[in-house]
C-alpha atoms as a PDB file:
ATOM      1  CA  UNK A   1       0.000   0.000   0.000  1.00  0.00           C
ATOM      2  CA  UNK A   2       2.726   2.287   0.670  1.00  0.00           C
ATOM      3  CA  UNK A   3       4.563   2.177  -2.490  1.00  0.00           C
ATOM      4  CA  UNK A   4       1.062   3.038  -4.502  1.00  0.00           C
ATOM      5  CA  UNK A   5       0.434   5.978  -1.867  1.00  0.00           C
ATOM      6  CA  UNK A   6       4.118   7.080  -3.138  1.00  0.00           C
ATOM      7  CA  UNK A   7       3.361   6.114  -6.825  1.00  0.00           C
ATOM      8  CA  UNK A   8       0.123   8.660  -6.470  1.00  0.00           C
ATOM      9  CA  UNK A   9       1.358  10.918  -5.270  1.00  0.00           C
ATOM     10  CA  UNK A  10       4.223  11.180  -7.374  1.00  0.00           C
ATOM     11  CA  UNK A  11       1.800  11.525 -10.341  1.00  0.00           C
ATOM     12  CA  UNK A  12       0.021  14.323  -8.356  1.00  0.00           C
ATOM     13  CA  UNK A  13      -2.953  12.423  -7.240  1.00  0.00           C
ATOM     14  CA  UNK A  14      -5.364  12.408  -4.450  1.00  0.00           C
ATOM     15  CA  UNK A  15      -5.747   9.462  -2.838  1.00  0.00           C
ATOM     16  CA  UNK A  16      -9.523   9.230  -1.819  1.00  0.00           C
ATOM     17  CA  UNK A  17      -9.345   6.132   0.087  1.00  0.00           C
ATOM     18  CA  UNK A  18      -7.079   2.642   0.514  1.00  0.00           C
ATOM     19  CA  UNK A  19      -8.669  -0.276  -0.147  1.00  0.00           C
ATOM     20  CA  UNK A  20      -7.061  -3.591   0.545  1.00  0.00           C
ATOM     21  CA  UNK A  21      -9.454  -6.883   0.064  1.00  0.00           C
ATOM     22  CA  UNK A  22      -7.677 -10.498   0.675  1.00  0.00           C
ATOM     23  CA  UNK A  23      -9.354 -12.317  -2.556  1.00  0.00           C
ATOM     24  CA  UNK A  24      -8.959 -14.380  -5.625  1.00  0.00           C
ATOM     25  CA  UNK A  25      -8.560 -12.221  -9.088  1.00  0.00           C
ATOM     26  CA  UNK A  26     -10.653 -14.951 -10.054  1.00  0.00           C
ATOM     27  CA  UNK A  27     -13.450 -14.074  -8.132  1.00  0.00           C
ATOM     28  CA  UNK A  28     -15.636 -11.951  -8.855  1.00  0.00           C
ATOM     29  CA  UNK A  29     -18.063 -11.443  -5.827  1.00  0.00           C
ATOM     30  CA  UNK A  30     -15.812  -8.895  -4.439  1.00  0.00           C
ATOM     31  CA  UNK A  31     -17.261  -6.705  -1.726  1.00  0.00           C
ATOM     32  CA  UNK A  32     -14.566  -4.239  -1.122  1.00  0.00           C
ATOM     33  CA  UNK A  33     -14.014  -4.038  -5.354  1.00  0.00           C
ATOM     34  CA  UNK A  34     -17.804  -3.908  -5.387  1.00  0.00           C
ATOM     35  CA  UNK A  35     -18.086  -0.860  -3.426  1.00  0.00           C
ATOM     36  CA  UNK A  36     -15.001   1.186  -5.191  1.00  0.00           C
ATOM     37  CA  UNK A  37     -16.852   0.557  -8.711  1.00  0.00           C
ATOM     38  CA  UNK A  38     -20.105   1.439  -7.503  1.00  0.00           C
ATOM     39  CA  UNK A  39     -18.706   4.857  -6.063  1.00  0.00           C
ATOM     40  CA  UNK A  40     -18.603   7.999  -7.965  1.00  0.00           C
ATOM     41  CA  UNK A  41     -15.872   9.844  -5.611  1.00  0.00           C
ATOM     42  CA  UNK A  42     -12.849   8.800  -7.441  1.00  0.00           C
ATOM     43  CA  UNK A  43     -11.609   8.784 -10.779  1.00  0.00           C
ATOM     44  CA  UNK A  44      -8.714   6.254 -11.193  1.00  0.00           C
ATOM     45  CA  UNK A  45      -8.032   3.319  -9.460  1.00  0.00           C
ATOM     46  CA  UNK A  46      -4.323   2.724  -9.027  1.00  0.00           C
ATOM     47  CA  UNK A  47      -2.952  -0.817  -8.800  1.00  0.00           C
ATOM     48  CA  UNK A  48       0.090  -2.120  -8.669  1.00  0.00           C
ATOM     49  CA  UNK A  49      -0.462  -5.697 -11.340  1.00  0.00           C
ATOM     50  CA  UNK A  50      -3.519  -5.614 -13.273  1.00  0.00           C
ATOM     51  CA  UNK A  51      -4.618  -9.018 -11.995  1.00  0.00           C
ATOM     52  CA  UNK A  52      -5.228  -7.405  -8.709  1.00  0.00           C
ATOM     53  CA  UNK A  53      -8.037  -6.291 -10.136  1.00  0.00           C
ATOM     54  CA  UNK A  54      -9.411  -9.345 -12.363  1.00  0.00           C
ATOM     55  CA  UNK A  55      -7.318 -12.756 -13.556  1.00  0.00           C
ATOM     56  CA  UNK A  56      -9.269 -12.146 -16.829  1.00  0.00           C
ATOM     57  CA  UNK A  57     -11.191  -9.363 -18.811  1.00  0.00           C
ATOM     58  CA  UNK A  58      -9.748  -6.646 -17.957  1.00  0.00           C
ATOM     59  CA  UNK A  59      -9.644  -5.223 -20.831  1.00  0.00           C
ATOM     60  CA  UNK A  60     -13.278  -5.273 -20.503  1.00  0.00           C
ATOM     61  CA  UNK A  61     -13.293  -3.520 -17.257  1.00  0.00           C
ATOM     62  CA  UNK A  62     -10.918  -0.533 -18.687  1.00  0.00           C
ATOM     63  CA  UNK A  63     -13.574  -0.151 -21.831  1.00  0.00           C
ATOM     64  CA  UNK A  64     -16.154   0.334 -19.404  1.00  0.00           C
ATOM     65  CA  UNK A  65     -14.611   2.167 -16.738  1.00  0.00           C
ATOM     66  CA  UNK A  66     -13.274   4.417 -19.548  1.00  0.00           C
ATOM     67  CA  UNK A  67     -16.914   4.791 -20.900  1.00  0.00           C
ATOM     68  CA  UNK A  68     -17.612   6.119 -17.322  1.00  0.00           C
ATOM     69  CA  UNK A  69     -14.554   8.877 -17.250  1.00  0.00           C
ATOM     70  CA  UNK A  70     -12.639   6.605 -14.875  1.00  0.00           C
ATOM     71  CA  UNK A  71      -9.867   4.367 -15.454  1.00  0.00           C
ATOM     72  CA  UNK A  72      -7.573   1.736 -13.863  1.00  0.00           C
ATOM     73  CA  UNK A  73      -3.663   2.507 -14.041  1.00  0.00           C
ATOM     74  CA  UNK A  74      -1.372   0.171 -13.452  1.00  0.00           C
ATOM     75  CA  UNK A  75       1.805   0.531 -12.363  1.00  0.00           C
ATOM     76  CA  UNK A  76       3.830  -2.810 -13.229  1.00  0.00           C
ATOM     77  CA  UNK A  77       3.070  -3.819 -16.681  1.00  0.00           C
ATOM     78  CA  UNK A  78       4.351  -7.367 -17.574  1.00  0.00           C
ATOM     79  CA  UNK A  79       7.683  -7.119 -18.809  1.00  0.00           C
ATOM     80  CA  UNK A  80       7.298  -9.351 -21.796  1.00  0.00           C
ATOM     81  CA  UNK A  81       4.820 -11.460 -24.067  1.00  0.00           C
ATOM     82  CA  UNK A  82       6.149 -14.935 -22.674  1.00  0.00           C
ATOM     83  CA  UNK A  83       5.742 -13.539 -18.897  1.00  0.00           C
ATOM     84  CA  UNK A  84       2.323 -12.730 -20.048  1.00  0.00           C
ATOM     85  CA  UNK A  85       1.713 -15.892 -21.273  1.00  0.00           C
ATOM     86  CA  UNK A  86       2.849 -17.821 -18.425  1.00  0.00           C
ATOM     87  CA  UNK A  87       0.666 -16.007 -15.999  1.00  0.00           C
ATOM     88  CA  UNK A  88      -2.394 -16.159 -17.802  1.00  0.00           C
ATOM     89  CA  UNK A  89      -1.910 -20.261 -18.553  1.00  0.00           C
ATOM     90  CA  UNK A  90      -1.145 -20.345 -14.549  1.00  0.00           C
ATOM     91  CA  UNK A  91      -4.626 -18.506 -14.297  1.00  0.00           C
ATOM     92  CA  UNK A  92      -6.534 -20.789 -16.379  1.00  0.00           C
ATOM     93  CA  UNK A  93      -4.942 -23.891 -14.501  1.00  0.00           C
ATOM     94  CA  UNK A  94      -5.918 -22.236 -11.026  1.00  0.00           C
ATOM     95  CA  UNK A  95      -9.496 -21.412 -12.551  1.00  0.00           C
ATOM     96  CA  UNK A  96     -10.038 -24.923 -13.768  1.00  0.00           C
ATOM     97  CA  UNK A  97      -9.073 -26.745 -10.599  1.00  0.00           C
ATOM     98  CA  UNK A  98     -11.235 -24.366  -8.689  1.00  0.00           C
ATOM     99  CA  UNK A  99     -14.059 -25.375 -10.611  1.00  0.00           C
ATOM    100  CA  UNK A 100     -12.386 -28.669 -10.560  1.00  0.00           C
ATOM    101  CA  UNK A 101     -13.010 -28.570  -6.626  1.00  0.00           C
ATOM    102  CA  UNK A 102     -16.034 -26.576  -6.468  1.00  0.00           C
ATOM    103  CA  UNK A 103     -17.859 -29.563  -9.015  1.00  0.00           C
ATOM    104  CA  UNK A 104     -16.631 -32.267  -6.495  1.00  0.00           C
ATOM    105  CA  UNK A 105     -18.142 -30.350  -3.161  1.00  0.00           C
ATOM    106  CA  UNK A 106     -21.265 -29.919  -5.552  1.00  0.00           C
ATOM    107  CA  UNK A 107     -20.993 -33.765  -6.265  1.00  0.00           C
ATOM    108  CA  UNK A 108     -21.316 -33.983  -2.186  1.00  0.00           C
ATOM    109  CA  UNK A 109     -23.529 -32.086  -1.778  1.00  0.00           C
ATOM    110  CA  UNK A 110     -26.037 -33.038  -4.151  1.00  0.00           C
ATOM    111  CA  UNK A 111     -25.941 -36.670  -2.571  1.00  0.00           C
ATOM    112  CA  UNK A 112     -26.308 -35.410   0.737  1.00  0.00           C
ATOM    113  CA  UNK A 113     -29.589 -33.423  -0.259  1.00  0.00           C
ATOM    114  CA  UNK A 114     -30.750 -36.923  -1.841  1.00  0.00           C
ATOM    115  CA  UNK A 115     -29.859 -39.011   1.175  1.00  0.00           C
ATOM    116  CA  UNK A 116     -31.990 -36.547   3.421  1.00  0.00           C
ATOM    117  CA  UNK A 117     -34.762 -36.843   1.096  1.00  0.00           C
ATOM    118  CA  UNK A 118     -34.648 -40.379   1.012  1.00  0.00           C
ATOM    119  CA  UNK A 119     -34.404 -41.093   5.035  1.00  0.00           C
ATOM    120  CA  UNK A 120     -36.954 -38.831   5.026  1.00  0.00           C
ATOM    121  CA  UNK A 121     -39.603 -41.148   3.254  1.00  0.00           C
END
């Protein structure tokens, strides 16, 4: 947090607030995130590796914070394609097994809710 309150104000910004959330890029039920979009009393959100913000699309989220007048700057751009590469196939393994995971407790789930129902008859 301290070296993007230096970075800001470097560049001459105000920093409205600090927001610091413990959470997956990958998700994207983000309270704390959330909130910051939702709010109109800021103009650029400054972050210090664009997957802070989202694992994937963020492209998408620039286009339509941009449409807005806001805009997410990042300060460490990847330093090359293959980096680049590597962390977004590292993101797709990560989002796979999660899903991976989440399918199985589903699995459990589901046969627990049909166990119930059948002691139940």
């Amino acid at each position: 947090m301290e070296r993007l309150k230096s970075y800001a104000y470097a560049k001459g910004y105000t920093v409205a607030r600090e927001v610091k959330e413990v959470g997956s890029g990958l998700n994207d039920k983000r309270q704390k995130l959330e909130k910051v979009l939702l709010s109109d009393d800021w103009s650029i959100i400054v972050v210090e590796h664009k997957d802070r913000i989202s694992r994937f699309g963020f492209n998408y989220i620039s286009l339509l914070l941009q449409k807005s007048g806001k805009r997410v700057e990042v300060i460490n751009e990847t330093g090359s394609e293959k980096e680049d590469l590597m962390s977004d196939f590292i993101s797709i393994i990560t989002s796979f097994t999660a899903r991976l995971y989440g399918q199985r407790r589903s699995k459990r789930k589901t046969e627990k809710i049909i166990e119930e129902l059948n002691s139940e008859k």
